[in-house]
C-alpha atoms as a PDB file:
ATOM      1  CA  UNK A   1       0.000   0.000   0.000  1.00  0.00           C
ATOM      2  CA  UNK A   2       1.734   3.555  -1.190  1.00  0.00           C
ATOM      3  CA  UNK A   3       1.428   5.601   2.089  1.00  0.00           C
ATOM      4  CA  UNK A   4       1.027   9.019   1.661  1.00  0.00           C
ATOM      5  CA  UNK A   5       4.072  10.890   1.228  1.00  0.00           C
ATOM      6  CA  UNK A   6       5.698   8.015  -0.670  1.00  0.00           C
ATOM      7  CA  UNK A   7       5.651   6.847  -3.957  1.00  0.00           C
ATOM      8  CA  UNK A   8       2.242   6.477  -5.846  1.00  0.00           C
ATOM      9  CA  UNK A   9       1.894   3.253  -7.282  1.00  0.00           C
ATOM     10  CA  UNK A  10       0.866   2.652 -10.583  1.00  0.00           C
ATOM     11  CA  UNK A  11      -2.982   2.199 -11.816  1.00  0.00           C
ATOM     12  CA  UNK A  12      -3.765  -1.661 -12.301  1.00  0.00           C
ATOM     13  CA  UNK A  13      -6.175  -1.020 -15.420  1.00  0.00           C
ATOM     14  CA  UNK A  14      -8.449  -2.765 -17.387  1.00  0.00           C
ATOM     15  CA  UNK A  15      -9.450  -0.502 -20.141  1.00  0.00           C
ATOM     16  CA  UNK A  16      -9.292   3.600 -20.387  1.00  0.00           C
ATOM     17  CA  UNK A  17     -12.801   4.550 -21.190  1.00  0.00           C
ATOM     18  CA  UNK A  18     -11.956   8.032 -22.234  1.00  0.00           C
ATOM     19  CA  UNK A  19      -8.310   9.836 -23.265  1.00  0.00           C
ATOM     20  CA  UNK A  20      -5.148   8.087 -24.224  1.00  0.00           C
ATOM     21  CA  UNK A  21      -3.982   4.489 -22.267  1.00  0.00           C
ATOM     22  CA  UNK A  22      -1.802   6.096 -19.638  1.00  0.00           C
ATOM     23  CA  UNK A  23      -0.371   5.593 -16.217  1.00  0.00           C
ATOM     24  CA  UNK A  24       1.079   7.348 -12.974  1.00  0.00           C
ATOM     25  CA  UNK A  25       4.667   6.665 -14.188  1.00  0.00           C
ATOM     26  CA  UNK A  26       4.066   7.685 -17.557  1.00  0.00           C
ATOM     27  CA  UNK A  27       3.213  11.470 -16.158  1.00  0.00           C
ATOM     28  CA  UNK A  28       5.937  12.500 -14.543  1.00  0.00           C
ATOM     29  CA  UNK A  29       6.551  16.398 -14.083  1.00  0.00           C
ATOM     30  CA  UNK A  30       2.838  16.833 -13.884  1.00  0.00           C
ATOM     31  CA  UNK A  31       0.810  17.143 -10.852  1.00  0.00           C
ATOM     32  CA  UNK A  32      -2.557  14.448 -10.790  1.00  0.00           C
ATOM     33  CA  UNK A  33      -5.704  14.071  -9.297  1.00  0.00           C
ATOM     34  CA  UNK A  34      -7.743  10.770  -9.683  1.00  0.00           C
ATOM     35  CA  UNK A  35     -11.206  10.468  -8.579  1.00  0.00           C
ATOM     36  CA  UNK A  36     -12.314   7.221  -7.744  1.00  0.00           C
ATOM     37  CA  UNK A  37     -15.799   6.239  -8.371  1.00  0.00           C
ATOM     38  CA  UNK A  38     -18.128   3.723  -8.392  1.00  0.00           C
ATOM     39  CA  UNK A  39     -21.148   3.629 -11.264  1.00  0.00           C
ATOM     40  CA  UNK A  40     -23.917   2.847  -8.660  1.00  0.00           C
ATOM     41  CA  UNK A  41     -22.763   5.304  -6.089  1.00  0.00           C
ATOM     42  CA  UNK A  42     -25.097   8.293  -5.952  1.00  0.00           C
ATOM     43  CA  UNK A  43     -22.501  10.213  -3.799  1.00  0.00           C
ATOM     44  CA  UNK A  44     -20.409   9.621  -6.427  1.00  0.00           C
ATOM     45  CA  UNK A  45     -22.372  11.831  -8.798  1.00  0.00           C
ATOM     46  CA  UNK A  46     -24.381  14.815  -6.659  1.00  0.00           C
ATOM     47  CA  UNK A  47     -21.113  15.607  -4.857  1.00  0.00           C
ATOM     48  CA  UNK A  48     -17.844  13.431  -6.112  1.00  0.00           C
ATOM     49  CA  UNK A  49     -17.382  14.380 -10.096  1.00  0.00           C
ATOM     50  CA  UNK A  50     -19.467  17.971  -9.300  1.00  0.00           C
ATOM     51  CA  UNK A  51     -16.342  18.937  -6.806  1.00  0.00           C
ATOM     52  CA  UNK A  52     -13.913  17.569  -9.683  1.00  0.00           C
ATOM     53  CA  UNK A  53     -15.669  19.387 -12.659  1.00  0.00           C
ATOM     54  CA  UNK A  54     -15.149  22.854 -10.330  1.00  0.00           C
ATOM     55  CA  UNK A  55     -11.478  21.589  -9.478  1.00  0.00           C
ATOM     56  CA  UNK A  56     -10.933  21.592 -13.576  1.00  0.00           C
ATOM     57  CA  UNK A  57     -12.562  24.946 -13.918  1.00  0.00           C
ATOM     58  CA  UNK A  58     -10.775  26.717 -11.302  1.00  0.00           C
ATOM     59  CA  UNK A  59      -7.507  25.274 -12.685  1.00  0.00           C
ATOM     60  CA  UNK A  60      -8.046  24.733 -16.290  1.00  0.00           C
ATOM     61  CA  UNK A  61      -4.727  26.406 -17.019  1.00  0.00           C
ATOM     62  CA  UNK A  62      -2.532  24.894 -15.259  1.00  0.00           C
ATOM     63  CA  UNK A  63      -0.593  21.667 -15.500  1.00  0.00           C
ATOM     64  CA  UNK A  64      -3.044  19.313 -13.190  1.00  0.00           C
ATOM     65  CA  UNK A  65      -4.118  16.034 -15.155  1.00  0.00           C
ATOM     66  CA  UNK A  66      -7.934  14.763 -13.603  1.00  0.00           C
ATOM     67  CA  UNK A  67      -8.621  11.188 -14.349  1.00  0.00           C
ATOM     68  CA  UNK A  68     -11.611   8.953 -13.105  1.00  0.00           C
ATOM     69  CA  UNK A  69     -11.046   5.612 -11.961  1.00  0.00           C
ATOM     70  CA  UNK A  70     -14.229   3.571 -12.373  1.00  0.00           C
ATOM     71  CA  UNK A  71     -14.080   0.800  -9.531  1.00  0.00           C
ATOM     72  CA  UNK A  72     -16.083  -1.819  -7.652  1.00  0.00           C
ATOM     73  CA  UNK A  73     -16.110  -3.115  -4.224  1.00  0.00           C
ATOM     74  CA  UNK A  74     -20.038  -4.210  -4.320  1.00  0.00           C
ATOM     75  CA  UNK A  75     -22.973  -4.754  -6.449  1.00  0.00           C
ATOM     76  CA  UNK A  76     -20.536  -5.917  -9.302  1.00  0.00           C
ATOM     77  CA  UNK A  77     -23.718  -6.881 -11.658  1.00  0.00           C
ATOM     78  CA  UNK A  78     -24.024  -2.748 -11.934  1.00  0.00           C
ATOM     79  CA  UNK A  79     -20.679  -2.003 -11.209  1.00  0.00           C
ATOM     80  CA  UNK A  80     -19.533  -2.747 -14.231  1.00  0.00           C
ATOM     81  CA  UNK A  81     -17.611  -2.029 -18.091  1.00  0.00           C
ATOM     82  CA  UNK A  82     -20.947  -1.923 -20.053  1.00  0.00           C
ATOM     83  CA  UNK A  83     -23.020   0.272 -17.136  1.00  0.00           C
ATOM     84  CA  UNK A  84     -19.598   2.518 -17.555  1.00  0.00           C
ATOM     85  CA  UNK A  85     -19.766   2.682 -21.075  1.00  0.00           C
ATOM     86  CA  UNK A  86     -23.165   3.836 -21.116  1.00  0.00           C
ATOM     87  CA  UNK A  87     -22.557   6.443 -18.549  1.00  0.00           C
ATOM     88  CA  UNK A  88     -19.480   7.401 -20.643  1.00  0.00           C
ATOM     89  CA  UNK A  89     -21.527   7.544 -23.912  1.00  0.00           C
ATOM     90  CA  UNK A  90     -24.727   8.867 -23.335  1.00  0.00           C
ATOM     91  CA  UNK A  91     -24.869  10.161 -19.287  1.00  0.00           C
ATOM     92  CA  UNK A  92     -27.156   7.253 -18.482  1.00  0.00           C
ATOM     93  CA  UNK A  93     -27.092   5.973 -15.440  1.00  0.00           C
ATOM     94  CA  UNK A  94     -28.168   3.047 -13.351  1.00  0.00           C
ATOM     95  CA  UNK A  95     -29.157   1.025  -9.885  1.00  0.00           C
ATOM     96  CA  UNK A  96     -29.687   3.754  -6.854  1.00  0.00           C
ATOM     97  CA  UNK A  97     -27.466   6.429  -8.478  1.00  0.00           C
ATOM     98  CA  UNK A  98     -30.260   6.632 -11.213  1.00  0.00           C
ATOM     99  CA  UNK A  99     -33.152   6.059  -7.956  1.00  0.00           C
ATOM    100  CA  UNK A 100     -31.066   8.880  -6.134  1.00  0.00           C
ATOM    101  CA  UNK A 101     -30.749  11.281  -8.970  1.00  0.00           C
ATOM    102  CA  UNK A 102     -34.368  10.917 -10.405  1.00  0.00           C
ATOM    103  CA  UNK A 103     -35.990  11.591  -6.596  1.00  0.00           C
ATOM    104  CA  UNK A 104     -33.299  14.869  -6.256  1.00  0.00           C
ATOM    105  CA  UNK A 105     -34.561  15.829 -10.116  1.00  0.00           C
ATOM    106  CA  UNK A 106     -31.343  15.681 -11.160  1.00  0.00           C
ATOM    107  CA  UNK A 107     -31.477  13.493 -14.418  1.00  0.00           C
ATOM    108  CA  UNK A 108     -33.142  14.375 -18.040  1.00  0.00           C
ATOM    109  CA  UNK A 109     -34.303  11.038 -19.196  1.00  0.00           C
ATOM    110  CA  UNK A 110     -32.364   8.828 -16.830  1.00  0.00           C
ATOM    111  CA  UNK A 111     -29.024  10.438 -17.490  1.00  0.00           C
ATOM    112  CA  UNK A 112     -26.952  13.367 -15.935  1.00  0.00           C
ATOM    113  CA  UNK A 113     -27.257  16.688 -17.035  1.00  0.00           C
ATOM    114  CA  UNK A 114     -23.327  17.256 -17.583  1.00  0.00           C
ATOM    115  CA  UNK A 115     -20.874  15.035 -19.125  1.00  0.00           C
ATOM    116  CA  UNK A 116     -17.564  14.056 -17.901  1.00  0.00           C
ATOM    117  CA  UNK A 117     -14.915  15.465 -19.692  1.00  0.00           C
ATOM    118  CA  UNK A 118     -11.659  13.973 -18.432  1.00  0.00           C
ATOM    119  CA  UNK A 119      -9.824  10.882 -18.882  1.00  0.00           C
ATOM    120  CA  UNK A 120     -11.693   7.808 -17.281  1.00  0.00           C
ATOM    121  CA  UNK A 121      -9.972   4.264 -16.696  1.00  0.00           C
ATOM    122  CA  UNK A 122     -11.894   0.950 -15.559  1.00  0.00           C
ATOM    123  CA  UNK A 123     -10.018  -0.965 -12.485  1.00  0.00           C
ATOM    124  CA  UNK A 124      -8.719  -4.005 -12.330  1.00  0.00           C
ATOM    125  CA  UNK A 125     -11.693  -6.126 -11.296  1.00  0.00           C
ATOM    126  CA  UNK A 126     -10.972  -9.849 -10.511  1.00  0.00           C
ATOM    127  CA  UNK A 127     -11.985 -13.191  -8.774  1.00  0.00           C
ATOM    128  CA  UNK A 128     -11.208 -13.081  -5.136  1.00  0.00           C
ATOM    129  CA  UNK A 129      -9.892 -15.931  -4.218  1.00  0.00           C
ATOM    130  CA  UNK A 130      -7.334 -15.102  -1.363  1.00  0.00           C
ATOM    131  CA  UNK A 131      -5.273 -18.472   0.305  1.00  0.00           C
ATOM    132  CA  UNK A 132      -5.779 -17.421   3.789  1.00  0.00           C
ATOM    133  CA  UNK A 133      -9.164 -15.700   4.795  1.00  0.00           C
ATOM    134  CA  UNK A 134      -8.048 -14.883   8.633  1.00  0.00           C
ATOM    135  CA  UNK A 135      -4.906 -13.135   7.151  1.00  0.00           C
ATOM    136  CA  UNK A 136      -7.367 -10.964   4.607  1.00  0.00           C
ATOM    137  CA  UNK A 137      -9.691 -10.324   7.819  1.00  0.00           C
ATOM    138  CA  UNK A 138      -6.492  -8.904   9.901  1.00  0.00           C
ATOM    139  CA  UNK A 139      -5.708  -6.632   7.114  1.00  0.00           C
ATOM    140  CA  UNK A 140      -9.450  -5.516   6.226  1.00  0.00           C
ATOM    141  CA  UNK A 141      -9.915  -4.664   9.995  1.00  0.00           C
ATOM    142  CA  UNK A 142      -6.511  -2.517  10.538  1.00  0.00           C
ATOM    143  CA  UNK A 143      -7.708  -0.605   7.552  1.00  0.00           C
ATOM    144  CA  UNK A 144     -11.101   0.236   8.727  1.00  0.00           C
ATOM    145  CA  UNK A 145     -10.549   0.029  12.332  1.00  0.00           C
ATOM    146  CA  UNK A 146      -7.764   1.285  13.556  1.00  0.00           C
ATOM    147  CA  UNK A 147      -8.223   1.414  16.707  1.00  0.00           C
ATOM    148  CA  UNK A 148      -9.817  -1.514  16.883  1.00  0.00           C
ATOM    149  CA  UNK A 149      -7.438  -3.455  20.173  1.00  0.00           C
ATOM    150  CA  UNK A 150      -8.984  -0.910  22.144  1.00  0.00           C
ATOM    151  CA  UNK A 151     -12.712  -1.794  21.724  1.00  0.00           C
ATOM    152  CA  UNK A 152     -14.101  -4.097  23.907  1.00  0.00           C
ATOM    153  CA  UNK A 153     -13.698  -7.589  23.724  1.00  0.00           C
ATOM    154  CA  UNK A 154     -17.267  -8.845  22.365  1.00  0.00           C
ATOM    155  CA  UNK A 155     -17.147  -6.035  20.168  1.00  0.00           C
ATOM    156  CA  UNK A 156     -14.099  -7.010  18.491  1.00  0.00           C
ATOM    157  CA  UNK A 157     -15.476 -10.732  17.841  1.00  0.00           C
ATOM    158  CA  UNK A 158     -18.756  -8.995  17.007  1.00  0.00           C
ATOM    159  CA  UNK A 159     -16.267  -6.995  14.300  1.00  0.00           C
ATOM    160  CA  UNK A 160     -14.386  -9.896  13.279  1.00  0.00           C
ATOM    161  CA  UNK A 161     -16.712 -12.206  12.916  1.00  0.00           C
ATOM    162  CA  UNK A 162     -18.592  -9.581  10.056  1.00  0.00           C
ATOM    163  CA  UNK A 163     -15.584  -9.165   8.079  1.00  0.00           C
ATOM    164  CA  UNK A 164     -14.836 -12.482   8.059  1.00  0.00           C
ATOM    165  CA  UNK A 165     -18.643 -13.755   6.440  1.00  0.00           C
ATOM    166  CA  UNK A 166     -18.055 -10.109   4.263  1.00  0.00           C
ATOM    167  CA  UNK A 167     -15.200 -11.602   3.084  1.00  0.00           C
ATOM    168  CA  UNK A 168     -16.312 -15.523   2.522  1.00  0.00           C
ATOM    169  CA  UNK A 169     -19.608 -14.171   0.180  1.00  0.00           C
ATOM    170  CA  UNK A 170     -17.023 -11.642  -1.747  1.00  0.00           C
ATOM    171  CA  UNK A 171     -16.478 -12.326  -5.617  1.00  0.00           C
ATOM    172  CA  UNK A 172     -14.120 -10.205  -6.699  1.00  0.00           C
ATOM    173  CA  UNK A 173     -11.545  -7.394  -5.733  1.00  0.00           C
ATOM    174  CA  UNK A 174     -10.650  -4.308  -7.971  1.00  0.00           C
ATOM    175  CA  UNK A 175      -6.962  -4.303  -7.832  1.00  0.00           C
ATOM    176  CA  UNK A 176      -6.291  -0.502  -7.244  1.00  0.00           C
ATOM    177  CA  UNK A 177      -8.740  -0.162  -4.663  1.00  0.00           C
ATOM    178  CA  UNK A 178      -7.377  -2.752  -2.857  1.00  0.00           C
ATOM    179  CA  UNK A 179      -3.910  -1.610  -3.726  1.00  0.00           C
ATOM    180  CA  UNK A 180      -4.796   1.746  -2.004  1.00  0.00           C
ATOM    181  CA  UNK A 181      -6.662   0.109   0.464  1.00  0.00           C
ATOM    182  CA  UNK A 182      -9.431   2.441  -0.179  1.00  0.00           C
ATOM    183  CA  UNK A 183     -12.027   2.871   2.106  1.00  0.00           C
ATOM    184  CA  UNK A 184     -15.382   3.957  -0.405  1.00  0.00           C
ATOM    185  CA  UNK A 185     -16.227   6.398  -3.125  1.00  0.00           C
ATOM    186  CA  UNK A 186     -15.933   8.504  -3.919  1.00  0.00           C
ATOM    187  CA  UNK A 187     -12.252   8.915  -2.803  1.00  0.00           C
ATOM    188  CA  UNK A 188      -9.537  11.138  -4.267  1.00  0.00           C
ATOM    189  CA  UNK A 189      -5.885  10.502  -4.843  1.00  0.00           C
ATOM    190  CA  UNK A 190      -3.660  13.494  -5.346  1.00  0.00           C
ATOM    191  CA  UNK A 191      -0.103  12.682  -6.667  1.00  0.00           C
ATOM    192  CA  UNK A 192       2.457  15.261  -7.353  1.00  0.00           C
ATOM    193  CA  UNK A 193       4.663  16.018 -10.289  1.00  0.00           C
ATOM    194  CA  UNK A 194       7.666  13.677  -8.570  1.00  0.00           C
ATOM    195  CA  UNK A 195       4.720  10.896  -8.618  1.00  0.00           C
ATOM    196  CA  UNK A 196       4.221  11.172  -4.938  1.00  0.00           C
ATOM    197  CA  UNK A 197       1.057  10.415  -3.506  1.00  0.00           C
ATOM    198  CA  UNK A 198       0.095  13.726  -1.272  1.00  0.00           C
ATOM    199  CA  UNK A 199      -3.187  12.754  -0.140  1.00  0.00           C
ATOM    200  CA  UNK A 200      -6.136  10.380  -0.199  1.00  0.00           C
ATOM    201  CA  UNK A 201      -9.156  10.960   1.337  1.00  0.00           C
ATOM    202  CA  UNK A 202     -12.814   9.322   1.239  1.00  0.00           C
ATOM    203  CA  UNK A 203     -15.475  11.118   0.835  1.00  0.00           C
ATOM    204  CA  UNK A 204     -16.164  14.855  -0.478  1.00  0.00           C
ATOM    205  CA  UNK A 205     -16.428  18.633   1.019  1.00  0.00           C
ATOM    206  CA  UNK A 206     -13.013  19.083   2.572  1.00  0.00           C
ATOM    207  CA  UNK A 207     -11.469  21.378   1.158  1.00  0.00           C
ATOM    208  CA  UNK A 208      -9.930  19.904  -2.154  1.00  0.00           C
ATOM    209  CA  UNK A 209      -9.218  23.011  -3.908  1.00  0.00           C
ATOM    210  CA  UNK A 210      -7.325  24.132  -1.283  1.00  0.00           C
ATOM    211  CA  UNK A 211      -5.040  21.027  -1.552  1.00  0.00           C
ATOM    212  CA  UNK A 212      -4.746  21.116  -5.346  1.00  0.00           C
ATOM    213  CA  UNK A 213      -3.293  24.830  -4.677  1.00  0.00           C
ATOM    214  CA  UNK A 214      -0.675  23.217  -2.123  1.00  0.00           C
ATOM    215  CA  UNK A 215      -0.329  20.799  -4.666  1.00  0.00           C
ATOM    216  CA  UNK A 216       0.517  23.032  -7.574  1.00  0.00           C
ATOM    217  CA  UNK A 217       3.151  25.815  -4.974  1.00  0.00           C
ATOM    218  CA  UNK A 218       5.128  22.737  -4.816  1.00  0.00           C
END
């Protein structure tokens, strides 16, 4: 897992969706900003891509690259290359981002009202078939619980015991989500022009312009 601060590791791709077939390393000298993203994620699309499409307005002129990184860590029937296509194609959208967006009036005909005009990828989604399920467990549970040896005992078999049957009735595994150890979409990777990775957060609202200027003074 590339810690922040360290070196970003490259994007384990299936297909680019939009822009030329590129990667971390191949960028070098030029500050980036990857969105992660899931198709059936309504977060992902009333605050997520919004706060990126400002991000590429505010700093149209300057050297940032923005990418989307189309992933899946559930619902992998909608989560998918031919749900992104048609997203990428038309703005159509699916599952409870198209529920979400239709209730908040935010579609025209079941698809967005703007289109996404920076390079998107497709992760790396494969079987999961990991050799040792308690070792998996360990490491889903010191990503999403850190502090987890302090809880209380039946709490921690109470946790344990859910990440373990999580992990028995998972499929698959996108590879750069994992590789992150990413904790949900949307989430944001910011890597600068040495391809360092200089944040990655979850979620939306805190401040990202802010950190693309720190980004850009470096």
């Amino acid at each position: 897992m590339p810690l922040v601060d360290s070196p970003a590791i490259d994007l384990d791709i299936e297909e680019w969706m939009l822009g030329p077939s590129t990667n971390i390393s191949n960028e070098l000298g030029k500050p980036i900003l990857i969105k992660v993203f899931q198709v059936n994620c309504p977060g992902c699309f009333t605050h997520g891509i919004p706060e990126v499409l400002e991000i590429r307005a505010k700093f149209i002129d300057s050297p940032l690259l923005i990418w989307g990184l189309a992933t899946a860590f559930e619902d992998f029937h909608l989560n998918n290359l031919d749900n992104l296509k048609k997203l990428i194609d038309s703005g159509e959208v699916v599952g409870e981002t198209l529920a979400v967006l239709s209730a908040k009036g935010l579609l025209n005909n079941n698809r967005l009202d703007y289109s996404i005009p920076f390079p998107v990828a497709l992760d790396n989604v494969v079987p999961y078939n990991p050799s040792d399920y308690l070792s998996e467990a360990q490491n889903f549970i010191k990503k999403d619980f850190p502090q987890f040896d302090s809880f209380p005992v039946k709490n921690q078999k109470l946790i344990s015991d859910q990440v373990m049957t999580y992990l028995k009735q998972k499929k698959f595994e996108a590879k750069t989500f994992e590789t992150y150890q990413l904790k949900g979409t949307p989430s944001t990777l910011l890597i600068d022009n040495k391809g360092i990775l200089r944040g990655k957060w979850f979620g939306s609202d805190y401040g990202l312009g802010k950190e693309v200027e720190k980004l850009l003074s470096l």
